[in-house]
N, C-alpha and C. Protein backbone atom coordinates (compact mmCIF):
# COMPACT_ATOMS: atom_id res chain seq x y z
N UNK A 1 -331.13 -6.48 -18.75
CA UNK A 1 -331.78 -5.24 -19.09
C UNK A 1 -330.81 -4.09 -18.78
N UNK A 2 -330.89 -3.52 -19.63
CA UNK A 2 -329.71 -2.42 -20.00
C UNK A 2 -329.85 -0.72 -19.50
N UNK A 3 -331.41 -0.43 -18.93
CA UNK A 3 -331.99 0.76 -18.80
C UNK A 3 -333.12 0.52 -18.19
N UNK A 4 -333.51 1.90 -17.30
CA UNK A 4 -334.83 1.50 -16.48
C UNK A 4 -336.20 1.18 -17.15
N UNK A 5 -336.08 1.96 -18.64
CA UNK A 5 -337.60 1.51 -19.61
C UNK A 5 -337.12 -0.33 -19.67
N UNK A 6 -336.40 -0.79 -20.24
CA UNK A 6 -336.16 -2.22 -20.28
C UNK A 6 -336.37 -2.87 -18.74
N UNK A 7 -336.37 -2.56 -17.98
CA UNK A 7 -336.55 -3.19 -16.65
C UNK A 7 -337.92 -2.93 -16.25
N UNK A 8 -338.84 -1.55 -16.40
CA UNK A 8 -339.79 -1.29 -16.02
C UNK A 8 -341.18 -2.46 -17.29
N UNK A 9 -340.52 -2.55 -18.72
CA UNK A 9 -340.86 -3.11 -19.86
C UNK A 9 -341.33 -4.23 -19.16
N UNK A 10 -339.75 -5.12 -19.01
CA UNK A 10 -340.22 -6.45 -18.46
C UNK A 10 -340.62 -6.85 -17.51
N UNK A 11 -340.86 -6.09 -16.66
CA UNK A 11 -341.49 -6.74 -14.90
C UNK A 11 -342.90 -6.12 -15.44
N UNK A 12 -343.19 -5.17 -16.45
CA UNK A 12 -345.13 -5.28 -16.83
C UNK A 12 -345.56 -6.59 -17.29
N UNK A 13 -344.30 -6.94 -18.13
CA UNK A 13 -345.03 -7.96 -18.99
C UNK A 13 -345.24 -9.70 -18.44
N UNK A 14 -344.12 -9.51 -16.91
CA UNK A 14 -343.73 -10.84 -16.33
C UNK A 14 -345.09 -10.71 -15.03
N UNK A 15 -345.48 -9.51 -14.69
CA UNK A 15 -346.32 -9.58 -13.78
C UNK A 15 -347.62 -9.11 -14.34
N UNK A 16 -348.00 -8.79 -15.23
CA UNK A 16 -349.11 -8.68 -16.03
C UNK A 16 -349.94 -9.79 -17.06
N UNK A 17 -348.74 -10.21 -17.44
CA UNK A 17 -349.24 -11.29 -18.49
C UNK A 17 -350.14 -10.61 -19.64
N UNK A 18 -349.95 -9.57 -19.55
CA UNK A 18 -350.17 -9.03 -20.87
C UNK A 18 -349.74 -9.14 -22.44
N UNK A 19 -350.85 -9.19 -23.01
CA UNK A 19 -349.95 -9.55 -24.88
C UNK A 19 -348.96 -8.78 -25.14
N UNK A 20 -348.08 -8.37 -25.94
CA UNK A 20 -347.12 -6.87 -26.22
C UNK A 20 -347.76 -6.23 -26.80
N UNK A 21 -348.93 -6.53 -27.56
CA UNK A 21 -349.86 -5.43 -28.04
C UNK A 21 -349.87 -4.64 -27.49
N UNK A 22 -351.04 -5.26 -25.99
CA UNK A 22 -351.77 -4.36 -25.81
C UNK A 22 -350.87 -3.54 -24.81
N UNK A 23 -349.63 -4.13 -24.22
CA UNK A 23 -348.88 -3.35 -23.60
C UNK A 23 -348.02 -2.57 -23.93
N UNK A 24 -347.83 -2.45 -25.54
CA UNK A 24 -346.66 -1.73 -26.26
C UNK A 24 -347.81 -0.34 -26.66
N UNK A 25 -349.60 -0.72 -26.63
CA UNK A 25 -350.24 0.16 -27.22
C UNK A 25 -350.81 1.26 -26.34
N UNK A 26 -349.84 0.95 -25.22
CA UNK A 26 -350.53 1.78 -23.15
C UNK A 26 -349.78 3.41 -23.48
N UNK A 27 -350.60 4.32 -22.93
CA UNK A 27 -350.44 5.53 -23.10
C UNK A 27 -349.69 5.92 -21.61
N UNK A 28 -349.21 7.05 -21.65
CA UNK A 28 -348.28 7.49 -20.32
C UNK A 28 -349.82 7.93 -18.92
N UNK A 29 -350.87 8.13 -19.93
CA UNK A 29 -352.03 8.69 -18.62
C UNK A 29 -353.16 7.60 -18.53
N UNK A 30 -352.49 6.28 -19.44
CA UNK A 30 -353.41 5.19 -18.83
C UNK A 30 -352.88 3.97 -17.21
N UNK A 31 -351.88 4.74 -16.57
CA UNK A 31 -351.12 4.09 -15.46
C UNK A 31 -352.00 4.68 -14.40
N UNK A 32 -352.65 4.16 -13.57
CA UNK A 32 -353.55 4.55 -12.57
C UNK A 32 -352.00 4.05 -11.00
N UNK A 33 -351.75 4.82 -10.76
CA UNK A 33 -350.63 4.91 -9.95
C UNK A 33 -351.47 4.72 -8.30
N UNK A 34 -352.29 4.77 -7.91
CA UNK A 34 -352.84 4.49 -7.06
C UNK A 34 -353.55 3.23 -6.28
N UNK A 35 -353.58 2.11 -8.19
CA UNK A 35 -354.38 0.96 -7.44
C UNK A 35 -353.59 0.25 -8.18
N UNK A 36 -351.98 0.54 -8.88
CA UNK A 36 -350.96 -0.40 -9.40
C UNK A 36 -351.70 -1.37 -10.56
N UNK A 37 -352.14 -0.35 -11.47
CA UNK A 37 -352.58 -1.00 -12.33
C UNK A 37 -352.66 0.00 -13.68
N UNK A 38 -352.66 -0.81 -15.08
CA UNK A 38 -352.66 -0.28 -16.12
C UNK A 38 -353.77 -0.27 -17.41
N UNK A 39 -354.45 0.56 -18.13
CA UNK A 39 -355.20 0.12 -19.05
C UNK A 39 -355.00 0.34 -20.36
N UNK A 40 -355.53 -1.05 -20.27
CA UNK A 40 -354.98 -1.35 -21.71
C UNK A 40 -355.55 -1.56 -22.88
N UNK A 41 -356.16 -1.80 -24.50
CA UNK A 41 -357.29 -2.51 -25.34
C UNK A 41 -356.45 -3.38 -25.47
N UNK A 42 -357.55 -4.32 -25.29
CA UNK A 42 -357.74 -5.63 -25.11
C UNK A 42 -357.56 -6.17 -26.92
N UNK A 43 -356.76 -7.06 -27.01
CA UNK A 43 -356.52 -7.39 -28.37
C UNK A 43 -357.59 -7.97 -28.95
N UNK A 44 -359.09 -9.00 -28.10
CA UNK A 44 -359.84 -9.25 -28.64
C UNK A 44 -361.11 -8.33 -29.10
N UNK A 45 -361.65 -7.82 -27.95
CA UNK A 45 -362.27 -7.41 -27.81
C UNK A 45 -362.40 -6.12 -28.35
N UNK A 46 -361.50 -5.57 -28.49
CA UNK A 46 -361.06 -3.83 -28.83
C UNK A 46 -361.46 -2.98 -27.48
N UNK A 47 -361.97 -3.71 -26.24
CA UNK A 47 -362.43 -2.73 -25.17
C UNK A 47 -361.49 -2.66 -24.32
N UNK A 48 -361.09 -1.47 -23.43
CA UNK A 48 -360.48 -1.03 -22.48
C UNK A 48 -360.81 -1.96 -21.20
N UNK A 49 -359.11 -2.47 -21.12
CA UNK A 49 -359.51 -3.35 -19.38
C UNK A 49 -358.59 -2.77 -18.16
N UNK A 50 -358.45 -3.67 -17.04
CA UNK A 50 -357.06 -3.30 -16.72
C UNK A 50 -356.38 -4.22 -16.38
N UNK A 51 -355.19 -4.52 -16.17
CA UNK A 51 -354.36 -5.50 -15.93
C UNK A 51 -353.43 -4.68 -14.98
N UNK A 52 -353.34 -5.74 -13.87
CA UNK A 52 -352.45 -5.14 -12.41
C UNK A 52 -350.72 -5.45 -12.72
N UNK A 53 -350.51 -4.64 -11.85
CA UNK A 53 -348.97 -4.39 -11.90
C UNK A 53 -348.39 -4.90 -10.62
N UNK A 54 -347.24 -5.34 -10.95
CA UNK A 54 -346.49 -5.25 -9.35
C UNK A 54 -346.41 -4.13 -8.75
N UNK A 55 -345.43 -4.05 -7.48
CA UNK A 55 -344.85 -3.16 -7.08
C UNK A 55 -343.62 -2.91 -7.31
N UNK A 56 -343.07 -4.12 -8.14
CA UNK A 56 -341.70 -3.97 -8.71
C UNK A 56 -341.59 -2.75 -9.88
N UNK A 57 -342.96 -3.46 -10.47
CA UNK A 57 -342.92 -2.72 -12.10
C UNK A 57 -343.53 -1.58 -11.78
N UNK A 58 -344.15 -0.88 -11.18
CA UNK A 58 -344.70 0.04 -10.58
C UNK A 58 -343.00 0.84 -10.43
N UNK A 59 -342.52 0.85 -9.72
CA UNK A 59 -341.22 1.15 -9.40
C UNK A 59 -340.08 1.42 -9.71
N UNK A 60 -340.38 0.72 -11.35
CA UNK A 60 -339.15 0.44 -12.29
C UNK A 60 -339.85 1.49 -13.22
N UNK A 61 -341.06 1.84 -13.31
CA UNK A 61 -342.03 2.92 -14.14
C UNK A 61 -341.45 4.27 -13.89
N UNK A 62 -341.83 4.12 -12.40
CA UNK A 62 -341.95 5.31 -12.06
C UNK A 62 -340.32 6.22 -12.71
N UNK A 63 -339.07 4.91 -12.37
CA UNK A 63 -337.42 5.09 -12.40
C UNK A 63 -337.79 5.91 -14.05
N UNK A 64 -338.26 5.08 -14.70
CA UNK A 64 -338.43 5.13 -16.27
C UNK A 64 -338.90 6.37 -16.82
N UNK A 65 -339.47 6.72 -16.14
CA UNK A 65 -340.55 7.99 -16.69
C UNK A 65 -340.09 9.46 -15.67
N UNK A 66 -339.38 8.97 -14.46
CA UNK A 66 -339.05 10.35 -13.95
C UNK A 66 -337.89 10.81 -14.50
N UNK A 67 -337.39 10.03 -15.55
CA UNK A 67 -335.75 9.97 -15.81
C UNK A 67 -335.96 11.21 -17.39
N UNK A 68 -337.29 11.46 -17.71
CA UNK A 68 -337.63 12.13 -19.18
C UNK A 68 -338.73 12.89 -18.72
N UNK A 69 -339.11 13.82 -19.88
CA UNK A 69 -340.23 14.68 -19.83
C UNK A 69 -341.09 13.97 -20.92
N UNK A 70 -342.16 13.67 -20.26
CA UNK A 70 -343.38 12.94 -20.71
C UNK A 70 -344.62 13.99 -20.60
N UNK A 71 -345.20 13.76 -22.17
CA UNK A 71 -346.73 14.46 -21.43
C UNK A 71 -347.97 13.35 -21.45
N UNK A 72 -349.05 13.95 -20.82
CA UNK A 72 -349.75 12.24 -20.20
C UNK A 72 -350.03 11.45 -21.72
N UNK A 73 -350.22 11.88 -22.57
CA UNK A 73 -351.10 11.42 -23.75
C UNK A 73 -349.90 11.23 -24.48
N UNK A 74 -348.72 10.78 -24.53
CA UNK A 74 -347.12 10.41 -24.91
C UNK A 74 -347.68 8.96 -24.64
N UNK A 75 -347.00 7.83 -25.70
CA UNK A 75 -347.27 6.50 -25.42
C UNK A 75 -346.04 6.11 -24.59
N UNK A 76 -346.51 5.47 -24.09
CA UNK A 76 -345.75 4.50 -22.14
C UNK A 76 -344.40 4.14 -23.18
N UNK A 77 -344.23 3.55 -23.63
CA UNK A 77 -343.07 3.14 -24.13
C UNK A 77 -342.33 3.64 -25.07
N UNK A 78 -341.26 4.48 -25.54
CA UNK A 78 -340.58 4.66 -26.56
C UNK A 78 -339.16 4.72 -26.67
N UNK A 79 -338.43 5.26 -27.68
CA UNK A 79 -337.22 4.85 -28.00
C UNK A 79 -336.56 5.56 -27.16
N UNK A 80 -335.46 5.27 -26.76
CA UNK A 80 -334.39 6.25 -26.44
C UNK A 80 -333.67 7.20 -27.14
N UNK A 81 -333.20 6.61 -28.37
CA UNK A 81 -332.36 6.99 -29.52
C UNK A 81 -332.78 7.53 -30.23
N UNK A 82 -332.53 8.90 -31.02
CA UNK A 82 -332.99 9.51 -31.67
C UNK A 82 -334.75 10.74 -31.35
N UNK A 83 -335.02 10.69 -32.42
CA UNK A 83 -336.14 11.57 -32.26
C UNK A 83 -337.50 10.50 -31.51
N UNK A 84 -337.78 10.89 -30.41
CA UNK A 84 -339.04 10.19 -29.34
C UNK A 84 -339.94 9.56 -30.22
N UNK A 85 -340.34 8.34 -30.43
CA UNK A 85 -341.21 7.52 -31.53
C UNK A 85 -341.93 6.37 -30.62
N UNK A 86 -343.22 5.96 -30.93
CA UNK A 86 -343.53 4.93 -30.21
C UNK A 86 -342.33 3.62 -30.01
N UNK A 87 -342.37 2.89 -28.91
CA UNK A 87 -341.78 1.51 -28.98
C UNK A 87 -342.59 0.67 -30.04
N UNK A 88 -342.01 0.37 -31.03
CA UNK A 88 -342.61 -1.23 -31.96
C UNK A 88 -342.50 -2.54 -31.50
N UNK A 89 -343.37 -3.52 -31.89
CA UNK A 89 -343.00 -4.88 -31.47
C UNK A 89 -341.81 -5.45 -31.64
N UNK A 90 -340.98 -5.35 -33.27
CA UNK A 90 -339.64 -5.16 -32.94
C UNK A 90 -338.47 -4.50 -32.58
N UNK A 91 -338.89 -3.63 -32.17
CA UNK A 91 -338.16 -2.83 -30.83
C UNK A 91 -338.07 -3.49 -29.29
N UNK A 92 -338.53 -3.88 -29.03
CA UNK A 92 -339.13 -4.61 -27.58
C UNK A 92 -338.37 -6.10 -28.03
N UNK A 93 -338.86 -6.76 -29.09
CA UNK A 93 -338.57 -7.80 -29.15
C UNK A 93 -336.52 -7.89 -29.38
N UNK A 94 -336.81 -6.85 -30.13
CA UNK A 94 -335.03 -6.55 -29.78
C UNK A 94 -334.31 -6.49 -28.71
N UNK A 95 -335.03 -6.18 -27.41
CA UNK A 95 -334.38 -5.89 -26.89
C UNK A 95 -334.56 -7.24 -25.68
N UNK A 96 -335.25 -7.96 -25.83
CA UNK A 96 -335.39 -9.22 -25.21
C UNK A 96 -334.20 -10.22 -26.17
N UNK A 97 -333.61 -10.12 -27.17
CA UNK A 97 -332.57 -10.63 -28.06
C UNK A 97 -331.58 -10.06 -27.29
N UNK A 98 -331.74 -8.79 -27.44
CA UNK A 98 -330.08 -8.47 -26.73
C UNK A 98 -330.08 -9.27 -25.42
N UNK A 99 -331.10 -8.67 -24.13
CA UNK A 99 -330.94 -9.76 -22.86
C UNK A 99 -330.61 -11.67 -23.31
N UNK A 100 -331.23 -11.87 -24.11
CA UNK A 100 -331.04 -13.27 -24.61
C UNK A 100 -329.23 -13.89 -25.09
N UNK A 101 -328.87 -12.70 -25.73
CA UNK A 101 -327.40 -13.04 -26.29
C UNK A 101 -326.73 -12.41 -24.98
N UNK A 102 -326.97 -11.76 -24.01
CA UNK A 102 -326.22 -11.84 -22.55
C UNK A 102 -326.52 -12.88 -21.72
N UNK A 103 -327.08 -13.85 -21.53
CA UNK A 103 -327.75 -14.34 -20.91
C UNK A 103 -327.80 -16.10 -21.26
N UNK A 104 -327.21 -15.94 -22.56
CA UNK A 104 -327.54 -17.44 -23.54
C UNK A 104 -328.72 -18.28 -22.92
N UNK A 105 -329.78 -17.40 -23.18
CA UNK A 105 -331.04 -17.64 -23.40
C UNK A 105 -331.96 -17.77 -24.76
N UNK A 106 -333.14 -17.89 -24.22
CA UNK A 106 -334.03 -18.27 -25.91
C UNK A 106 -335.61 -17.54 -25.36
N UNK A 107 -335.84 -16.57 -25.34
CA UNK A 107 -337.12 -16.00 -24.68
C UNK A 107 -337.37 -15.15 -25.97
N UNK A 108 -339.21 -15.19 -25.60
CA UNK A 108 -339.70 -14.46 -26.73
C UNK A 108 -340.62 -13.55 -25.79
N UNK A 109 -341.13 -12.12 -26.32
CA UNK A 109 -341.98 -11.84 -25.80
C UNK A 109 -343.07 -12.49 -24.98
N UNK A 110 -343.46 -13.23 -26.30
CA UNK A 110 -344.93 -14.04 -25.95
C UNK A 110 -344.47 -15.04 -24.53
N UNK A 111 -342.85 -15.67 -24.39
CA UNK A 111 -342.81 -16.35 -23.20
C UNK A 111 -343.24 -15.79 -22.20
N UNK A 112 -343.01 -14.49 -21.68
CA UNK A 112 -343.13 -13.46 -21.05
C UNK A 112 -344.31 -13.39 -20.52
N UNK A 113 -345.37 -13.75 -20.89
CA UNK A 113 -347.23 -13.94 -21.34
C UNK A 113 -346.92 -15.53 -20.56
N UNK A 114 -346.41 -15.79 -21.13
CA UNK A 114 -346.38 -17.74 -20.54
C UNK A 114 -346.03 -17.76 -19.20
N UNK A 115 -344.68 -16.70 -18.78
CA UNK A 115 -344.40 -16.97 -17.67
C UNK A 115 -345.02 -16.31 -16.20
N UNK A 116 -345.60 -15.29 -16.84
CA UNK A 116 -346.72 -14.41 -15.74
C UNK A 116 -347.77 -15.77 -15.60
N UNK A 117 -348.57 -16.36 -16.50
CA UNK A 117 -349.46 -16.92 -16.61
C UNK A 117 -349.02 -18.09 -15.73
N UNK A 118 -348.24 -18.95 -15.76
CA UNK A 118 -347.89 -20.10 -15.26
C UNK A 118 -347.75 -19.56 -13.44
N UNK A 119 -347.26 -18.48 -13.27
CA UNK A 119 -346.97 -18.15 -11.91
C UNK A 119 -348.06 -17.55 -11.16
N UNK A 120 -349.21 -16.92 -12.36
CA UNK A 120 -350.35 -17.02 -11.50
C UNK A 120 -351.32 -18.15 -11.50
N UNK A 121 -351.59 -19.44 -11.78
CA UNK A 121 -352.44 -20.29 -11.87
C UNK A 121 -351.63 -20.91 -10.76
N UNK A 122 -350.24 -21.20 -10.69
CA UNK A 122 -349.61 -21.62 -9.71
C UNK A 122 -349.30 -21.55 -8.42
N UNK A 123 -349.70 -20.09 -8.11
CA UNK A 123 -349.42 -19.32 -7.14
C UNK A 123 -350.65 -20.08 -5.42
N UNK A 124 -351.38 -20.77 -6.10
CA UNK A 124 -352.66 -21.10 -5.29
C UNK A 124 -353.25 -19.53 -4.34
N UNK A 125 -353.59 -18.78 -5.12
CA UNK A 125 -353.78 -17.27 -4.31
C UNK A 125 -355.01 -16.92 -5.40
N UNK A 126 -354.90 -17.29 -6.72
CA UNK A 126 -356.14 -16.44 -7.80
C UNK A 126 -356.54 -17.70 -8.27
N UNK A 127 -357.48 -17.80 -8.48
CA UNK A 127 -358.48 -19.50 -8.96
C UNK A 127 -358.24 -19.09 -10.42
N UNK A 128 -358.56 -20.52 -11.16
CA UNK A 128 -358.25 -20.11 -13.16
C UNK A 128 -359.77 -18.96 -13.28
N UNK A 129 -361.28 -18.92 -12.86
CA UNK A 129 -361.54 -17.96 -13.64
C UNK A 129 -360.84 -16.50 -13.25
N UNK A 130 -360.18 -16.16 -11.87
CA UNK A 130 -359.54 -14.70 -11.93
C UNK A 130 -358.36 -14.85 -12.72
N UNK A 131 -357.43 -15.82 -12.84
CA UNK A 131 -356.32 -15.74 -13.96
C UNK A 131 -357.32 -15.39 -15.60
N UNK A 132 -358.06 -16.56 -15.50
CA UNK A 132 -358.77 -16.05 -16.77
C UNK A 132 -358.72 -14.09 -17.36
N UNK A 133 -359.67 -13.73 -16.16
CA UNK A 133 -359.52 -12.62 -16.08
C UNK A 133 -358.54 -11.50 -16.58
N UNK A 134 -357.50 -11.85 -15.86
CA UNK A 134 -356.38 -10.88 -15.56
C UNK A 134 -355.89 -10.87 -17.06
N UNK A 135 -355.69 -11.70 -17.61
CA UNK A 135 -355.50 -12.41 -19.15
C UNK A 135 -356.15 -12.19 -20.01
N UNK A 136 -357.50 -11.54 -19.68
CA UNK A 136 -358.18 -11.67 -21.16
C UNK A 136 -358.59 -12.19 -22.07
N UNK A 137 -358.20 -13.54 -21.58
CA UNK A 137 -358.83 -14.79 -22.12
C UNK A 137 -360.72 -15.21 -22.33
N UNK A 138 -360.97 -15.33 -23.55
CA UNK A 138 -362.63 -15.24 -23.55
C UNK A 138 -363.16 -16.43 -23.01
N UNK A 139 -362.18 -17.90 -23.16
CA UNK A 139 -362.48 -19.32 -22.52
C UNK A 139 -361.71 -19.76 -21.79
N UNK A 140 -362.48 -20.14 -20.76
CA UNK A 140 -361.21 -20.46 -19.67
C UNK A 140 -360.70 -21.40 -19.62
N UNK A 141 -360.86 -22.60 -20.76
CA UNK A 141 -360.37 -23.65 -21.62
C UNK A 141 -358.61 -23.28 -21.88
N UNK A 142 -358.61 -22.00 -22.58
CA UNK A 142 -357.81 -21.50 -22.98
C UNK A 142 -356.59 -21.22 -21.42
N UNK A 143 -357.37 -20.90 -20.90
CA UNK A 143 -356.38 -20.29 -19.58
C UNK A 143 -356.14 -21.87 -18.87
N UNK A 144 -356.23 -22.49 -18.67
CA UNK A 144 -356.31 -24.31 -18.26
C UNK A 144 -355.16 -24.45 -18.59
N UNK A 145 -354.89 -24.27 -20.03
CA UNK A 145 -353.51 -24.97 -20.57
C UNK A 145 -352.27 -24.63 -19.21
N UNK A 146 -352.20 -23.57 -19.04
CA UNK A 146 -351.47 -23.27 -17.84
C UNK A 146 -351.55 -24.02 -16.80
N UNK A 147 -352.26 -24.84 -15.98
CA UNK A 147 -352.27 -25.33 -15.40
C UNK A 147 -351.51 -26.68 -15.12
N UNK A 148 -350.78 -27.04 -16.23
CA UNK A 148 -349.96 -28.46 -16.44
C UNK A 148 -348.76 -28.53 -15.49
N UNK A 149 -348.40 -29.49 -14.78
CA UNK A 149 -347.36 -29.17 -13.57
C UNK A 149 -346.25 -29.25 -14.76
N UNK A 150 -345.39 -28.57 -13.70
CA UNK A 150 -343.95 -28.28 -14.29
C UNK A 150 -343.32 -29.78 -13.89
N UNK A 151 -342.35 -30.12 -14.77
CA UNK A 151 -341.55 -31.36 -14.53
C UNK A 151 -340.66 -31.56 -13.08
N UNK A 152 -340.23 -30.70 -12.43
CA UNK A 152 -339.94 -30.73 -11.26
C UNK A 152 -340.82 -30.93 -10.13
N UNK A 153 -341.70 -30.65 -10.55
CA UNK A 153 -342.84 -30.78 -9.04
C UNK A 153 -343.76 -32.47 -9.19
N UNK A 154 -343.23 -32.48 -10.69
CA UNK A 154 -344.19 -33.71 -10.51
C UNK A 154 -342.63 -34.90 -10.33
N UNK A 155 -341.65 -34.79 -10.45
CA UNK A 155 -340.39 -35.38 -9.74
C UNK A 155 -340.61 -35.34 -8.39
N UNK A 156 -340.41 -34.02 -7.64
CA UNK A 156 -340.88 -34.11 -6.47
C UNK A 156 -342.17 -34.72 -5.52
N UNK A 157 -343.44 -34.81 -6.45
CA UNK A 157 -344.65 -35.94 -5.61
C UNK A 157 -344.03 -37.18 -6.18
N UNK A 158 -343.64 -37.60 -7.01
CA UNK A 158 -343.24 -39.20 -7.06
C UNK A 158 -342.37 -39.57 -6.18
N UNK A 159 -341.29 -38.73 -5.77
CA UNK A 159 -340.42 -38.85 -4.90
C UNK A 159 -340.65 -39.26 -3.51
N UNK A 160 -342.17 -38.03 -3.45
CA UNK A 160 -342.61 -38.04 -1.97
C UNK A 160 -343.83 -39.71 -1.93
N UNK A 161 -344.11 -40.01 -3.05
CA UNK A 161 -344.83 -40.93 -3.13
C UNK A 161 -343.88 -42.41 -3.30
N UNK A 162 -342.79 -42.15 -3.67
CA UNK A 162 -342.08 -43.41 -3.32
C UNK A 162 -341.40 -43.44 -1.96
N UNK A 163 -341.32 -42.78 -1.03
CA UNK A 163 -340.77 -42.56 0.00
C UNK A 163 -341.70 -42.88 1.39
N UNK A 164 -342.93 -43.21 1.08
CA UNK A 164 -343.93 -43.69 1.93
C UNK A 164 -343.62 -45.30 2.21
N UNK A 165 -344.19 -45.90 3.21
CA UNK A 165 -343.54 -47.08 4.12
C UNK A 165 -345.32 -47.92 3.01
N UNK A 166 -344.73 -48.49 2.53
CA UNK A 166 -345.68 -49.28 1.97
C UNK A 166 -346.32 -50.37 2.60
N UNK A 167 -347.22 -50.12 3.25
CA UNK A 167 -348.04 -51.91 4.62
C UNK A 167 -348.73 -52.38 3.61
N UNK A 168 -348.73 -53.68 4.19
CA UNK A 168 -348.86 -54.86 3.73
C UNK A 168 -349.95 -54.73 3.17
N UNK A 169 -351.14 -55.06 2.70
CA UNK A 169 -353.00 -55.02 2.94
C UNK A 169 -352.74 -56.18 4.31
N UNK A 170 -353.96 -56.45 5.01
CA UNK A 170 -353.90 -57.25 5.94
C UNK A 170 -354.99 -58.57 5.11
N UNK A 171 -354.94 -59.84 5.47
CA UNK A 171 -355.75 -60.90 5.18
C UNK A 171 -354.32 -62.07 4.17
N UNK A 172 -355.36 -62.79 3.73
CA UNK A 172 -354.47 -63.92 3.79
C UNK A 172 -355.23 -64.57 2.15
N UNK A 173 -354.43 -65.48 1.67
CA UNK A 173 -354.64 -65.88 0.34
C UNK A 173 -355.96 -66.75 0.91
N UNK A 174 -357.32 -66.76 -0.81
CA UNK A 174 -358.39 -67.11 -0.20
C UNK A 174 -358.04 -69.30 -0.25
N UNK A 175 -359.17 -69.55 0.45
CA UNK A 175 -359.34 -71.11 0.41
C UNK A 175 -358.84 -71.40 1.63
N UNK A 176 -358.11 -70.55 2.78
CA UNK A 176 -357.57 -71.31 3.88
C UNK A 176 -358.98 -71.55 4.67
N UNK A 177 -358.58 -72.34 5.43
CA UNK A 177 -359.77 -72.17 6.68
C UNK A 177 -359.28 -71.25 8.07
N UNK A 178 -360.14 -70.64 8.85
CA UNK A 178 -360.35 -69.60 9.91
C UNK A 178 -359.54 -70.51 10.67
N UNK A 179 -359.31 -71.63 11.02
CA UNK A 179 -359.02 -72.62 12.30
C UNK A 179 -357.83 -73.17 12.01
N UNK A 180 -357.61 -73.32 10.45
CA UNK A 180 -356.28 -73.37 10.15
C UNK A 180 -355.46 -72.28 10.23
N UNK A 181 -355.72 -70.98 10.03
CA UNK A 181 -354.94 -70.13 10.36
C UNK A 181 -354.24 -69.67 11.72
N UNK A 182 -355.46 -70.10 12.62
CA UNK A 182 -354.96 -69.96 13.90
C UNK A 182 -354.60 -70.76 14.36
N UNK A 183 -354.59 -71.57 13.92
CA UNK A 183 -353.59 -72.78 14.86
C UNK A 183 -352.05 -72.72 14.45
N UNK A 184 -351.48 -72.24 13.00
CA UNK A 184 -350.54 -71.38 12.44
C UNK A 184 -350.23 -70.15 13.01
N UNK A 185 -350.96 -69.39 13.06
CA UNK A 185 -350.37 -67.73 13.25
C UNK A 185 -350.37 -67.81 15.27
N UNK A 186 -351.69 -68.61 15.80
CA UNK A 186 -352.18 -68.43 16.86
C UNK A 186 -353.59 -67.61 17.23
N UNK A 187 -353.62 -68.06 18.55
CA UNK A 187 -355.07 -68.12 18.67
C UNK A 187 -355.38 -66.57 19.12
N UNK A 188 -354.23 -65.66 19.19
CA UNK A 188 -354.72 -64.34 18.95
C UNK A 188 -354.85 -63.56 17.71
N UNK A 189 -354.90 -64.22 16.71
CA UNK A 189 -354.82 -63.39 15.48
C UNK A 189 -356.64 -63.83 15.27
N UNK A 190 -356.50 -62.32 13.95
CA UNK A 190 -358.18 -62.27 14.52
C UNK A 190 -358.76 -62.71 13.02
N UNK A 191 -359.51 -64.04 13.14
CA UNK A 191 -359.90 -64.80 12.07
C UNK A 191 -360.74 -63.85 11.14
N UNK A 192 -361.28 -63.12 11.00
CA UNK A 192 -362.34 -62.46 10.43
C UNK A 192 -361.15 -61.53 8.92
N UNK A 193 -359.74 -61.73 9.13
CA UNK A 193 -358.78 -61.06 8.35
C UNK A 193 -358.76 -62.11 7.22
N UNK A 194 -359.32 -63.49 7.28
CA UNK A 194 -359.03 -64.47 6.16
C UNK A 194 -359.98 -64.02 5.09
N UNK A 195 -359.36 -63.68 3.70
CA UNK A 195 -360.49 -63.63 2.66
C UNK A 195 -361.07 -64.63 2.25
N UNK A 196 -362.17 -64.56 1.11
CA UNK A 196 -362.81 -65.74 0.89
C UNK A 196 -363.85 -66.29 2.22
């Protein structure tokens, strides 16, 4: 990220999990600076929600917006270049291309949505219906998908599950007799271990 709007951009969208809609469609006097949070319409619904912010992106805002003269009803995001115009979806998405060709990466906006999402279902701190929530999601079917372990962690429990001392079961193949065993193993082993 090349500028504080591009830095303030992506830590909304990595700690929000917000669509780019509804975050490209946020006004400069819908930032409630007090409870680190933003409102936004909701792409389904058409109703006003809010979706929380870090303190990163909170921070990277503030860099963003003290750096220009904004008036409150100015939309949150716009160009640098040229005459002041809303940010477009491919504007934004451009500029996740440029980070991408520095970076030899492959990210899309919408990952951005994937990767907030995955880090809050993961986080064990917000249960799926508050991720639901935060997301905007109408079924929490929908918000679940997130929940699939990442390939490393499930390397790591097999790992930890092959690394356990595997005991024996205790007892003995069936058909022996109780009296035969102990006269074999001895007369302290405790007959009641023979199956069958």
């Amino acid at each position: 990220m090349t500028c504080d709007r591009d830095r303030a951009l992506l830590e909304c969208f990595v700690s929000s999990g917000a669509r780019a809609e509804e975050l490209l469609g946020a006004r400069t006097n819908d930032i409630d600076w007090a409870n680190q949070r933003l409102s936004v319409i909701s792409k389904g619904t058409r109703e006003r929600r809010w979706i929380p912010l870090s303190p990163e992106a909170m921070t990277w805002l503030g860099r963003y917006l003290g750096s220009s003269k904004v008036d409150p009803d100015d939309p949150l995001w716009r160009t640098l270049r040229g005459p002041q115009r809303p940010l477009s979806y491919s504007a934004a998405r451009r500029i996740v291309q440029r980070a991408n060709a520095a970076a030899e990466t492959n990210w899309t906006l919408h990952d951005l949505r994937h990767t907030a999402s995955s880090r809050m279902v993961n986080s064990g701190v917000l249960t799926l219906p508050e991720v639901q929530v935060v997301l905007g999601h109408a079924d929490l079917h929908t918000t679940s998908r997130y929940t699939v372990p990442r390939a490393e962690e499930v390397i790591a429990k097999m790992q930890e599950f092959h690394a356990r001392a595997h005991q024996p079961s205790p007892g003995y193949s069936p058909g022996y007799a109780a009296e035969d065993i102990s006269a074999v193993f001895g007369a302290g082993k405790r007959t009641d271990d023979v199956q069958g």
